[in-house]
Protein backbone atom coordinates (compact mmCIF):
# COMPACT_ATOMS: atom_id res chain seq x y z
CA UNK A 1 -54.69 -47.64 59.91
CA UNK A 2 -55.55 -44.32 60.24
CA UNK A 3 -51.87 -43.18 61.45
CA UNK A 4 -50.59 -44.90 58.51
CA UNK A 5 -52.55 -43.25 56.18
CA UNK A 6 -51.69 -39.94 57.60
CA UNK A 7 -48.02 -40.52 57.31
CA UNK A 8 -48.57 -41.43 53.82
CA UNK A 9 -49.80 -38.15 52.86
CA UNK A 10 -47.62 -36.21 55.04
CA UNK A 11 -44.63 -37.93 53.21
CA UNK A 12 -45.99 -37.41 50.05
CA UNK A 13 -46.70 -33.73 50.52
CA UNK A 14 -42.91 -32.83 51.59
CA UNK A 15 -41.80 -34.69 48.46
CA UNK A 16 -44.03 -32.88 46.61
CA UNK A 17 -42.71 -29.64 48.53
CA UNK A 18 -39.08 -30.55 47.40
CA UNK A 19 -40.31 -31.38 43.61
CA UNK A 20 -41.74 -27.63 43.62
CA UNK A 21 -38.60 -26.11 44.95
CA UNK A 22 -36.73 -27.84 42.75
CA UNK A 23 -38.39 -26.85 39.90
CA UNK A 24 -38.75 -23.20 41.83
CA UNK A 25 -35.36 -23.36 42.02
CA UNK A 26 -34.06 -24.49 38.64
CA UNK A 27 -36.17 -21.76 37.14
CA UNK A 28 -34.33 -18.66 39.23
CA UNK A 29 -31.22 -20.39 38.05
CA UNK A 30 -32.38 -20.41 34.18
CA UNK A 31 -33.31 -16.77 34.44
CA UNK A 32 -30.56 -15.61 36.31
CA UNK A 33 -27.99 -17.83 33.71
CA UNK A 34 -30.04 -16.22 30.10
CA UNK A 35 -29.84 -12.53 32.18
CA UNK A 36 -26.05 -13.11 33.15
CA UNK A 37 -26.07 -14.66 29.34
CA UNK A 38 -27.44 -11.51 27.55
CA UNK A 39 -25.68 -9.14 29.57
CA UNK A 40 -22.38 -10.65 28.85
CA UNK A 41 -23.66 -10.62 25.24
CA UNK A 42 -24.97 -6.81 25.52
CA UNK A 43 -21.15 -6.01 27.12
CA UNK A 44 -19.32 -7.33 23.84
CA UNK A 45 -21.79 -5.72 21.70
CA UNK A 46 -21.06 -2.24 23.04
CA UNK A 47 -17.49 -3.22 23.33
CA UNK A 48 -16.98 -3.98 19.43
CA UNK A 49 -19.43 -0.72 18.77
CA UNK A 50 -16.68 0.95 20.72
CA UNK A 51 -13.84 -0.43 18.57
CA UNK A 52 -15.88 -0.12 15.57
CA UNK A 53 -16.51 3.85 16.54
CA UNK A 54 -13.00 4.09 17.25
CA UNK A 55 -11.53 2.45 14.14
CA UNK A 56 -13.77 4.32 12.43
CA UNK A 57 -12.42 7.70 13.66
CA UNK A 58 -9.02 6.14 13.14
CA UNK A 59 -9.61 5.80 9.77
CA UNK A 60 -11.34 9.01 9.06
CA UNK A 61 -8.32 10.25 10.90
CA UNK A 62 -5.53 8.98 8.46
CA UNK A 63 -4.32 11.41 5.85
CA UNK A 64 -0.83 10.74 3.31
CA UNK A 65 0.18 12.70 0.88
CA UNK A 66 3.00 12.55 -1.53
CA UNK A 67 6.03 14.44 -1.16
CA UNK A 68 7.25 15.84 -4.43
CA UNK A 69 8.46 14.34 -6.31
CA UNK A 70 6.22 11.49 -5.56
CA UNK A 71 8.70 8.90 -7.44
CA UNK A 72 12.52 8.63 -8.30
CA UNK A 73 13.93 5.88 -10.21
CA UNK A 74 14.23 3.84 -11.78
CA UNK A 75 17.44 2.22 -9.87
CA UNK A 76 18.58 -1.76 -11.26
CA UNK A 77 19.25 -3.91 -8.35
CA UNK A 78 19.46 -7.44 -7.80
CA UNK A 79 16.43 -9.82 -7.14
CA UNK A 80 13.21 -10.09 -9.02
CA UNK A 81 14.77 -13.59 -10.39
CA UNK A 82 17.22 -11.13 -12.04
CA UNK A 83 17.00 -7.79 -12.08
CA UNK A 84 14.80 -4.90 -10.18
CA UNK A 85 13.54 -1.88 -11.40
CA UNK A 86 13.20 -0.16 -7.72
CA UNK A 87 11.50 2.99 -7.41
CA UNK A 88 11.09 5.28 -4.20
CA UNK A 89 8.01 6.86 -3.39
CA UNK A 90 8.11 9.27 -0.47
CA UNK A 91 4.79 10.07 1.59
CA UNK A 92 4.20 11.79 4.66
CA UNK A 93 1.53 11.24 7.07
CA UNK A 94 -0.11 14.45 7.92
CA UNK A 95 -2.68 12.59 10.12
CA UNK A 96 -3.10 11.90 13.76
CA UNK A 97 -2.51 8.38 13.52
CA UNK A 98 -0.01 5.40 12.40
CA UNK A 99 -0.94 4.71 9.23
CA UNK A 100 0.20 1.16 8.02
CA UNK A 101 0.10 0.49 3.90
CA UNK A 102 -1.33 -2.57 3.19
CA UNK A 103 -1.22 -2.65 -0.81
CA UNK A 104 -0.10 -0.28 -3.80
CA UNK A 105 -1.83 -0.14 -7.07
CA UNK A 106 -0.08 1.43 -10.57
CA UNK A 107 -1.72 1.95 -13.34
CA UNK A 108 -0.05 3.44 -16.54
CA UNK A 109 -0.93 4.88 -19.72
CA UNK A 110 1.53 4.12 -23.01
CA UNK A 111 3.99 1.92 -21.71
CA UNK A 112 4.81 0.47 -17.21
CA UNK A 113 2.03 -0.62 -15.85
CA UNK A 114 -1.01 -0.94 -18.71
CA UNK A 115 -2.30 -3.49 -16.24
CA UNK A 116 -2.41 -2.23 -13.03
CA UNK A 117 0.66 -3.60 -11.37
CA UNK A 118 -0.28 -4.75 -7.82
CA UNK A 119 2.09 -4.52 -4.95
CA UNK A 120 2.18 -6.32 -1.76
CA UNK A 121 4.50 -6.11 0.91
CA UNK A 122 7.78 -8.52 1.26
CA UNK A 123 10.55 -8.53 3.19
CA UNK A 124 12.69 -9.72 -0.17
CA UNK A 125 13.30 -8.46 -3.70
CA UNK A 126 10.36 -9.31 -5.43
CA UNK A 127 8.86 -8.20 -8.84
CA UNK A 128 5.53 -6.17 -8.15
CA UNK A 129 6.31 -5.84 -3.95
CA UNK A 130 7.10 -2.96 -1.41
CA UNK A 131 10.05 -3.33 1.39
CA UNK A 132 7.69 -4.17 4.18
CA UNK A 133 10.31 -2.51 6.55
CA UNK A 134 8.86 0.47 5.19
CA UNK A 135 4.90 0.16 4.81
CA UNK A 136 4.29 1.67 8.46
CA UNK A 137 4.24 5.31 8.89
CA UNK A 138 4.28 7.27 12.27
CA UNK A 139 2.04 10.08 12.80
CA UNK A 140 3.53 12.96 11.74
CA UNK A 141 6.38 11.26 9.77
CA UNK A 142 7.18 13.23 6.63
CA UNK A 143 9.49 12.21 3.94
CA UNK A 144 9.26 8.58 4.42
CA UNK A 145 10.62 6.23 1.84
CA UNK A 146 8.33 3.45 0.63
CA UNK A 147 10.56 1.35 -1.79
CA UNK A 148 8.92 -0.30 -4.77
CA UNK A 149 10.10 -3.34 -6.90
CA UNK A 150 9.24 -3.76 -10.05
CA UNK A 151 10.26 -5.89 -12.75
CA UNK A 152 13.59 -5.34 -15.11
CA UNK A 153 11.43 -4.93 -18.33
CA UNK A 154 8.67 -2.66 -16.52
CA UNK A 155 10.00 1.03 -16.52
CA UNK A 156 7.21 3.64 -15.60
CA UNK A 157 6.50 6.67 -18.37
CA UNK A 158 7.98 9.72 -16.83
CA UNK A 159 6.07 12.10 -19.31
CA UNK A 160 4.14 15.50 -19.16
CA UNK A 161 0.88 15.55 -18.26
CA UNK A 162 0.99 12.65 -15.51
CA UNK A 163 0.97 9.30 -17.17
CA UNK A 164 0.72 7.07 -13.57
CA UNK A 165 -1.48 7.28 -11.16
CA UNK A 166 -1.05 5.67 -7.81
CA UNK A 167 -3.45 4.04 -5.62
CA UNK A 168 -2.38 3.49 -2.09
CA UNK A 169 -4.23 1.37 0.37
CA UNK A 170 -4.38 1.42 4.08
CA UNK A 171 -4.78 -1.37 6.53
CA UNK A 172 -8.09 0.63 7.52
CA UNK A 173 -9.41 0.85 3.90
CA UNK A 174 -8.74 4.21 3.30
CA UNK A 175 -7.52 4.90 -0.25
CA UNK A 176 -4.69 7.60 -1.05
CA UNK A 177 -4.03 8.20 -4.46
CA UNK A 178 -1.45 10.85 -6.57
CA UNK A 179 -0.76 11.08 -10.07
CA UNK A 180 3.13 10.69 -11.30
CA UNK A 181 4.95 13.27 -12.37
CA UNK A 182 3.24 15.77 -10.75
CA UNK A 183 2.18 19.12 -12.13
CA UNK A 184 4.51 21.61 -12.10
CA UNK A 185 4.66 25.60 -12.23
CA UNK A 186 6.36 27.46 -13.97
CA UNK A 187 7.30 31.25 -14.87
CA UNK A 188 7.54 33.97 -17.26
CA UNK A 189 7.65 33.07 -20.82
CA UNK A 190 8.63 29.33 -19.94
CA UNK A 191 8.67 26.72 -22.93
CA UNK A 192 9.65 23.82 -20.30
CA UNK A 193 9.46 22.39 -16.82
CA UNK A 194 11.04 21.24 -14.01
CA UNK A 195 9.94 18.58 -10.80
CA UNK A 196 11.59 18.35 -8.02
CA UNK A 197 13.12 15.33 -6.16
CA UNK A 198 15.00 14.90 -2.97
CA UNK A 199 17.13 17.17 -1.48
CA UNK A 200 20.71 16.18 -0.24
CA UNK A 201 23.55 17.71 1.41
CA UNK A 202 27.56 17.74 1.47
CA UNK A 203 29.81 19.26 3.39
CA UNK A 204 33.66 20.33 3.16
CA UNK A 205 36.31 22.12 5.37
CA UNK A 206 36.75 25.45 4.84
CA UNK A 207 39.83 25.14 7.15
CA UNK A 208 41.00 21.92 9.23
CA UNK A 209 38.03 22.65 11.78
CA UNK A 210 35.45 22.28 9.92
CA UNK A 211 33.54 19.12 8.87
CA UNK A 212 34.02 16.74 5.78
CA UNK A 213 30.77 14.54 4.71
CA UNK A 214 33.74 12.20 3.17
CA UNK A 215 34.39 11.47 6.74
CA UNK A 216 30.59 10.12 7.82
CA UNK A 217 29.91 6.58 8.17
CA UNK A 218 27.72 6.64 5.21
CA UNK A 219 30.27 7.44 2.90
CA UNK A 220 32.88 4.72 4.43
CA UNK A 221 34.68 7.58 6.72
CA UNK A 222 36.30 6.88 10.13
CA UNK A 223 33.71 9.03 11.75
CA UNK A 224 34.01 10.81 14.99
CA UNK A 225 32.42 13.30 17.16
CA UNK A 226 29.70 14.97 15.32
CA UNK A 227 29.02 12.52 12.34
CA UNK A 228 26.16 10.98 12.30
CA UNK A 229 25.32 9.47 9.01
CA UNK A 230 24.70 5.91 8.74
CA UNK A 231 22.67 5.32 5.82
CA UNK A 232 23.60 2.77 3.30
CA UNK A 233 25.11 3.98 -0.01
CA UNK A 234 24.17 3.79 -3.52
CA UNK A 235 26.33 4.98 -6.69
CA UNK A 236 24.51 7.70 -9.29
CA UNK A 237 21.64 7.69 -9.40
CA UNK A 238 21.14 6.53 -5.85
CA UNK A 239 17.22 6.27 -4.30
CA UNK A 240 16.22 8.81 -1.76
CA UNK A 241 17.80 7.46 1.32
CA UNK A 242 20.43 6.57 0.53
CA UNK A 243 24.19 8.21 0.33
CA UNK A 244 25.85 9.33 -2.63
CA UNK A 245 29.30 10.30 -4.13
CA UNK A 246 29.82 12.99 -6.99
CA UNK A 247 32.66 13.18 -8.30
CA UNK A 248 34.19 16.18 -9.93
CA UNK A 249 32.59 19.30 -8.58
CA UNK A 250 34.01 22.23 -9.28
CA UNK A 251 33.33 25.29 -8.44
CA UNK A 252 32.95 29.01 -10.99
CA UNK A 253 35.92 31.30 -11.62
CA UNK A 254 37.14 32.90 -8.68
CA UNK A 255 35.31 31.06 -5.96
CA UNK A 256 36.80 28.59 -3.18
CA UNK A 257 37.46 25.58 -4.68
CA UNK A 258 35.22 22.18 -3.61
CA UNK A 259 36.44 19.89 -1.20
CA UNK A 260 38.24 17.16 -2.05
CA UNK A 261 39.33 17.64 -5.52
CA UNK A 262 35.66 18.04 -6.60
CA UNK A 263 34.62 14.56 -4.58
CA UNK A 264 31.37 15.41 -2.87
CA UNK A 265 29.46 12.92 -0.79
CA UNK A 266 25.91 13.40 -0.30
CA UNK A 267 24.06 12.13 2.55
CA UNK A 268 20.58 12.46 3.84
CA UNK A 269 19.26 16.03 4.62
CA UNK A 270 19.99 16.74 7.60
CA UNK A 271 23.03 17.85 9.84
CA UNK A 272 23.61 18.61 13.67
CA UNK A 273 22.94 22.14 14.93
CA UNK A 274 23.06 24.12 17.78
CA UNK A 275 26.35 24.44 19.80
CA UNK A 276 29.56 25.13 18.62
CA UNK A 277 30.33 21.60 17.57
CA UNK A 278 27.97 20.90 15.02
CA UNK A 279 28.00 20.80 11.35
CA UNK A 280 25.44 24.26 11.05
CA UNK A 281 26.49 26.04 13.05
CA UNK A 282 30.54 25.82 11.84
CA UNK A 283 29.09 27.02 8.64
CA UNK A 284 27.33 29.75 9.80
CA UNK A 285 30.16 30.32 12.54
CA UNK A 286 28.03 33.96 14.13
CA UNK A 287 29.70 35.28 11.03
CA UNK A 288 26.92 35.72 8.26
CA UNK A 289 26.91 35.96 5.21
CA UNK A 290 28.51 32.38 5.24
CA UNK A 291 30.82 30.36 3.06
CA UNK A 292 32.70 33.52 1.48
CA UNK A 293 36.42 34.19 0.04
CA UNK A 294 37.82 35.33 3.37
CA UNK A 295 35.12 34.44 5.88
CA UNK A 296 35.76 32.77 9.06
CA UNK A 297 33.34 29.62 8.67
CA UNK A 298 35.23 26.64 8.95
CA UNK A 299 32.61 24.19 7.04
CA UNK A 300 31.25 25.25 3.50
CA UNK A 301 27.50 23.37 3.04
CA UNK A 302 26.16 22.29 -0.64
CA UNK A 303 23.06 20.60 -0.88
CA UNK A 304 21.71 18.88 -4.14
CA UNK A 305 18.34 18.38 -5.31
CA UNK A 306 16.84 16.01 -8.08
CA UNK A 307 15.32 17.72 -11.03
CA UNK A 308 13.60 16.41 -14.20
CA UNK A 309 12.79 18.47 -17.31
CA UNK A 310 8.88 17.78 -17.43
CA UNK A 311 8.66 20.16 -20.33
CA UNK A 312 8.82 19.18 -24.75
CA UNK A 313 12.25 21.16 -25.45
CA UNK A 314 15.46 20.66 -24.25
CA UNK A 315 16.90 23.51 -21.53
CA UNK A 316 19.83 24.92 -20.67
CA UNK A 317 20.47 25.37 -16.88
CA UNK A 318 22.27 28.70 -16.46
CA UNK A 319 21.22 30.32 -13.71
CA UNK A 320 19.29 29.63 -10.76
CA UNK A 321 18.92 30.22 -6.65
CA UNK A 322 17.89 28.67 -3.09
CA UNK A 323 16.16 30.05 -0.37
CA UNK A 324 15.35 27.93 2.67
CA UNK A 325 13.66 29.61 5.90
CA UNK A 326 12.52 28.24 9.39
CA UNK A 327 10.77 31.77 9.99
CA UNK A 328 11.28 35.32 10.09
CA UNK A 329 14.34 36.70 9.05
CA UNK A 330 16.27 32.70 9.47
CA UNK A 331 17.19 31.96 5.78
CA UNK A 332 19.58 29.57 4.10
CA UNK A 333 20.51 30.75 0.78
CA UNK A 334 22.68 29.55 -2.15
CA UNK A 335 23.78 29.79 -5.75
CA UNK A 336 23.74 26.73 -8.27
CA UNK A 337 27.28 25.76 -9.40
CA UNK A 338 26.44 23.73 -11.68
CA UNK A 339 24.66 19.96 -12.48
CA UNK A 340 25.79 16.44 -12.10
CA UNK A 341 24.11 14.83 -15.40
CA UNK A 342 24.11 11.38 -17.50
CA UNK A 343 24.09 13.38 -20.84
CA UNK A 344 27.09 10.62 -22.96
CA UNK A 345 25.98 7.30 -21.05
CA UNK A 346 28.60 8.67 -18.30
CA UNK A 347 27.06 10.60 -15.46
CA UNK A 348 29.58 13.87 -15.02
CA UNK A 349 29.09 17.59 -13.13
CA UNK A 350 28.46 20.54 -16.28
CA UNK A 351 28.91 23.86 -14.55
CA UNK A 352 26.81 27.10 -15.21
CA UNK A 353 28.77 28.15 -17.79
CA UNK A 354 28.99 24.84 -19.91
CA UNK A 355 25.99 25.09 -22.39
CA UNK A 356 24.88 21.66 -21.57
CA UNK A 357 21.18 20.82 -22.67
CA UNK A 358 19.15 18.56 -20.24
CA UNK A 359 16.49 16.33 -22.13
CA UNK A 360 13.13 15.98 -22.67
CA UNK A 361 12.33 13.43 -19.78
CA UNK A 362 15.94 13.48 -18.15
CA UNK A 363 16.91 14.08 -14.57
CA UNK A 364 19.54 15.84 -12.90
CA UNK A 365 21.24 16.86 -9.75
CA UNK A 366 21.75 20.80 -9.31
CA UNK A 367 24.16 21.75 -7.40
CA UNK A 368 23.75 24.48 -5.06
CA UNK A 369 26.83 26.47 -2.39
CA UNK A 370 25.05 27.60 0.44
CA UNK A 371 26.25 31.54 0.32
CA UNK A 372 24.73 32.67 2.92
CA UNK A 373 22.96 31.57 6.63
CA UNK A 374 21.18 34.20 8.50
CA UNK A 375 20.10 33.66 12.01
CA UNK A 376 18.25 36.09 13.67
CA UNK A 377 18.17 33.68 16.98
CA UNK A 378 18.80 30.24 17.17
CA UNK A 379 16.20 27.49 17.82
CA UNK A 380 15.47 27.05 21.84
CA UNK A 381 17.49 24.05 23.38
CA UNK A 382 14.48 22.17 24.11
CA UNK A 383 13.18 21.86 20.50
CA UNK A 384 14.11 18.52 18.66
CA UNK A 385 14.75 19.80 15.69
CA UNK A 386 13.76 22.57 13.15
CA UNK A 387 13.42 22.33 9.55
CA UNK A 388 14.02 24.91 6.98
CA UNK A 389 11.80 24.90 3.89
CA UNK A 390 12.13 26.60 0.55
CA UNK A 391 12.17 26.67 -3.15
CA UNK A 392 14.79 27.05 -5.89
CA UNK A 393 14.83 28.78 -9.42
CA UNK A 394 16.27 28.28 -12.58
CA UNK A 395 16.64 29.67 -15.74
CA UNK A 396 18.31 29.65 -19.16
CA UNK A 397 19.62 33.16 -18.49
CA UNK A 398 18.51 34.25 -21.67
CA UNK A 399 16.81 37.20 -20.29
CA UNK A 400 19.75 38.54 -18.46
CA UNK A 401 22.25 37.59 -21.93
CA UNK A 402 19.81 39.72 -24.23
CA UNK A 403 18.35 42.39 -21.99
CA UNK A 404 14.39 40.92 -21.55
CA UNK A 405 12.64 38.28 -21.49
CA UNK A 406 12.58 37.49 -24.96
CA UNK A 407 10.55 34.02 -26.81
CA UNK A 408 13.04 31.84 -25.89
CA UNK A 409 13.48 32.56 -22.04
CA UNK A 410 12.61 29.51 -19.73
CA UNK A 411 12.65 29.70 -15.86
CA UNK A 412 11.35 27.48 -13.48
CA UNK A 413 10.30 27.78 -9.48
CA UNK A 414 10.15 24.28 -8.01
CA UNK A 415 9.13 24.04 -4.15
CA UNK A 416 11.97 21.81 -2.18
CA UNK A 417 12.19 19.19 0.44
CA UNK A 418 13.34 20.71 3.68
CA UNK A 419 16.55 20.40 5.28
CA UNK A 420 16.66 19.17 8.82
CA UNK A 421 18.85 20.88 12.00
CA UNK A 422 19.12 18.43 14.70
CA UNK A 423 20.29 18.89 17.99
CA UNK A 424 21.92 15.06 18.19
CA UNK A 425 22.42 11.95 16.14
């Protein structure tokens, strides 16, 4: 009896043991799970403060600007259920990141947007939409074209002071905004304005050598060796990237004539430079100055840029000059021939010397012959690309007609778009 109730016990105390081990047991477990728990939990924590400090320095990081002239247009295409107004706005991004545009806010004053027009991105023609191709930009990019469509019956005020102002927003949240037409400067005893758009170029052969810009892609040519344009073309007044023809150019008394009887096509700005091949450096040819009655250049460069009187008279363009430079004593330099201009509902080219007024409000192309290319030393082999930067100036030429600068002289300085020199396609 005795033995029994020893055994008993015993038995009772080992189950007991196991119970408390269990329990022992299943508590270790429950602390170690809730400590693997919370530092799993602690880990994504300071991973999403990590992506939260580093989209934060993304964002503070971001920086566009607008390219003058911030907008051209408008240019009637199809879509929109009809008809588009499309405008292009061109932006570089002067920041150290990609910046991606996530929506585009317009607000007018007088007539276009009086309630903020809101853009989103589409990969169609769409009233109030950007071309989402285009709403990425890479770090560094400059000149980049966002297109914007807008209804037929919405045309945006292009008036003096800025009547637009346009909000851009990031996919970070950052807000970029510019006001449209931009402020413009001007010189001596000016009565008008002038902003400047795009800048284009065209090429011809100065002898059977050279290079023709009729013959790119762009403007339907058979290409070849050394052309490089592909863009899509537009007729006048085409958007910024796109290729353009004008036809009869010609050029003042007693210089060489232009091309192919006065048919010019412009393509993006930029051209191949660096060996003996290329577009540049046939029209500098070691022989500077460049493009002269008798000089050995085989290819004669003109490049165009878009200007619109900004001023509250009309103006005669006259007169007026280029200088481009990459640095030091590297200039490209030309004359204005003339202007390619709707003035009759029919968009034609006025030379210098025709007397025609450009509008209140109205944009133009002038026309420049490069004149001259100085190279002190050309860009090393292993650079990309260099980019030559300038301004141009016009005037009425009243000052030089009467002696002085009398009441009625107008001259503008407008800063330009820079022309590229690559080193390939």
């Amino acid at each position: 009896m005795f033995r029994l109730l020893l055994f008993r016990l015993s038995r009772r105390r080992a189950v007991a043991t196991i119970i408390g081990g269990l329990i022992i047991l299943s508590l270790i477990l429950t602390a170690l799970g809730t400590m693997v728990f919370v530092s799993q939990q602690y880990d994504q924590y300071e991973q999403t403060t990590i992506k939260m400090a580093q989209h934060q320095d993304q964002g503070q990081s971001e920086n566009l600007v607008a390219d003058s002239p911030g907008l051209t247009g408008p240019t009637s295409v199809s879509g929109c259920g009809s008809t588009c107004n499309t405008y292009d706005m061109s932006l570089s991004n002067l920041g150290g990141v990609g910046v991606q545009i996530a929506r585009i806010y317009i607000s007018s004053t007088g007539s276009g947007c009086t309630s903020p027009c809101i853009l989103n991105p589409s990969s169609s023609s769409t009233s109030y939409a950007f071309q989402q191709s285009t709403q990425f930009l890479n770090a560094g990019e400059v000149n980049h074209a966002v297109l914007l469509y807008l209804p037929s019956t919405v045309v945006l005020p292009y008036t003096y002071p800025p009547t637009n102002t346009i909000l851009i927003v990031t996919s970070r949240g950052n807000v970029f905004s510019f006001q449209w037409p931009f402020p413009f400067q001007t010189g001596g005893q000016s009565q008008s304005a002038f902003t400047a758009g795009i800048l284009k170029v065209a090429y011809t052969q100065a002898t059977s050598s050279g290079y023709d810009s009729t013959k790119e892609p762009a403007a339907g040519g058979s290409g070849g060796t050394g052309y490089c344009h592909h863009e899509s073309s537009q007729t006048y007044p085409a958007g910024a990237s796109y290729a353009e023809k004008l036809t009869g150019v010609t050029a003042p008394a007693g210089d060489p004539s232009v091309g192919d009887s006065g048919n010019l096509w412009f393509v993006n700005p930029w051209v191949t430079g660096g060996v003996p091949t290329t577009v540049f450096e046939t029209a500098c040819n070691n022989s500077c100055p460049a493009n002269q009655p008798g000089s050995t250049n085989t290819t004669t460069l003109y490049l165009a840029v878009n200007i619109t009187n900004v001023g509250n008279i009309p103006f005669t363009v006259a007169a007026g000059g280029l200088d481009l430079t990459w640095y030091g004593s590297n200039h490209i330099d030309g004359g204005l021939i003339g202007m390619y201009y709707n003035a009759t509902g029919t968009p034609k080219f006025y030379g210098v010397d025709s007397g025609q007024t450009v509008a209140v409000g109205k944009s133009f192309f002038a026309i420049f012959r490069i004149t001259e290319v100085q190279l002190g030393s050309w860009p090393p082999a292993n650079d990309a690309s260099v980019m030559f930067w300038g301004s141009a100036s016009f005037s009425d030429n009243t000052g030089g007609k009467t002696g002085g600068e009398d009441s009625t002289f107008v001259g503008a300085v407008s800063l330009l778009s820079g022309l590229w020199i690559r080193y390939s396609c």
